[in-house]
Protein backbone atom coordinates (compact mmCIF):
# COMPACT_ATOMS: atom_id res chain seq x y z
CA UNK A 1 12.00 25.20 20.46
CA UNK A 2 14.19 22.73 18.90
CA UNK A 3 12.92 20.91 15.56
CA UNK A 4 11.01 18.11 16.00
CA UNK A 5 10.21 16.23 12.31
CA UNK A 6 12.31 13.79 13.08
CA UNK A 7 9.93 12.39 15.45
CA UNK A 8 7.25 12.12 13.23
CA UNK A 9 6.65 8.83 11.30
CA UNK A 10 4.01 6.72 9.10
CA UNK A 11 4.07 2.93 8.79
CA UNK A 12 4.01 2.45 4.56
CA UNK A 13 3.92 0.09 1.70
CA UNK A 14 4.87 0.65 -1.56
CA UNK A 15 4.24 -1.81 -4.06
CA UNK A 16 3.10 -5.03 -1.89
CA UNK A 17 6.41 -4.90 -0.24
CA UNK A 18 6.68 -5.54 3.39
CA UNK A 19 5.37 -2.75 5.45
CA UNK A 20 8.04 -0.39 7.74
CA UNK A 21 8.26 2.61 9.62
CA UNK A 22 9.33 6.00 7.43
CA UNK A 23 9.62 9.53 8.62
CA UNK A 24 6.52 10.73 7.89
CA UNK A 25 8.89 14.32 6.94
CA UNK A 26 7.57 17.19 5.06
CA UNK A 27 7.12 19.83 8.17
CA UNK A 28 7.94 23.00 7.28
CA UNK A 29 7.57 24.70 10.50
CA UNK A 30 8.55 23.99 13.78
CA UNK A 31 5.40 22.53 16.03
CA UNK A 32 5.10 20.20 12.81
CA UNK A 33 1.66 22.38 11.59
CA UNK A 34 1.93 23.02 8.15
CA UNK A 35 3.30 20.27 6.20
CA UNK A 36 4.35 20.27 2.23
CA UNK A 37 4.69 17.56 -0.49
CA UNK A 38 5.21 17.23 -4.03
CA UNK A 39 2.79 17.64 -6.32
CA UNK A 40 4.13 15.03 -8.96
CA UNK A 41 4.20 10.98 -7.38
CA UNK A 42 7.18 9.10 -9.28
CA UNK A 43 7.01 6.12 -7.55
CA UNK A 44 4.57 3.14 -7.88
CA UNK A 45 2.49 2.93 -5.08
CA UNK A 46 -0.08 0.36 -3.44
CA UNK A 47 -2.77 0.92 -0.95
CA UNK A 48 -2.79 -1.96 1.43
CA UNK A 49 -7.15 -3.62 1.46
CA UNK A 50 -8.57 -1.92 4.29
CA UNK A 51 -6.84 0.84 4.08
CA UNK A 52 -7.30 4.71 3.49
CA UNK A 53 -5.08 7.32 1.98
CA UNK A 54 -5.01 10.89 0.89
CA UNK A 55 -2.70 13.19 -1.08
CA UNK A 56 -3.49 16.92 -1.12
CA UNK A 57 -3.50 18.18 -5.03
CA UNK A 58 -3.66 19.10 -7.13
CA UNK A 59 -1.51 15.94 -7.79
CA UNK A 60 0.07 14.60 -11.10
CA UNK A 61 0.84 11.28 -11.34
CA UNK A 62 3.81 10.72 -13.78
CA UNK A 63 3.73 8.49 -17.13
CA UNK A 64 4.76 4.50 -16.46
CA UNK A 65 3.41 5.17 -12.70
CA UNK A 66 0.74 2.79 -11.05
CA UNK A 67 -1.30 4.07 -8.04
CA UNK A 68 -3.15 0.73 -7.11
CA UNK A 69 -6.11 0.27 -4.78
CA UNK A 70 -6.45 -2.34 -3.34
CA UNK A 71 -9.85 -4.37 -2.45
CA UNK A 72 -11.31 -2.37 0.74
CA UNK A 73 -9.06 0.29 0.29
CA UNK A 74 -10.04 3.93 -0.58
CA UNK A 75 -7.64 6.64 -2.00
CA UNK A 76 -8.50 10.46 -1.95
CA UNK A 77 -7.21 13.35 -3.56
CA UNK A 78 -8.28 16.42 -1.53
């Protein structure tokens, strides 16, 4: 079986910027199962109003980052 993470993708914002298509990546294993992140976010981030979203953690967020969210939108940690 050939790898297939390159077909997987998410459609993302980051900061109020205009939304786009990103490879969703982090598969560690072939059928695209088991999937693996950081556990530190360095980046600003925005969830869009009427939105959800969910990082698995424990997470850190890093000093002089924002995580903001938005009216209607929900952000979990699981």
């Amino acid at each position: 079986m050939g790898d297939i993470t390159s077909l997987d993708s998410v459609y993302t914002t980051v900061s109020g910027n205009s939304a786009s298509w990103n490879s969703a990546g982090g598969a560690i294993d072939s059928t695209n199962i088991i999937r693996q992140a950081p556990n530190t976010l360095n980046e600003d981030v925005t969830i869009t109003s009427n939105y959800n979203a969910f990082a698995i953690g424990p997470l850190t967020i890093a000093d002089g980052v924002t995580v903001t969210v938005s009216s209607s939108a929900v952000f979990t940690v699981i």
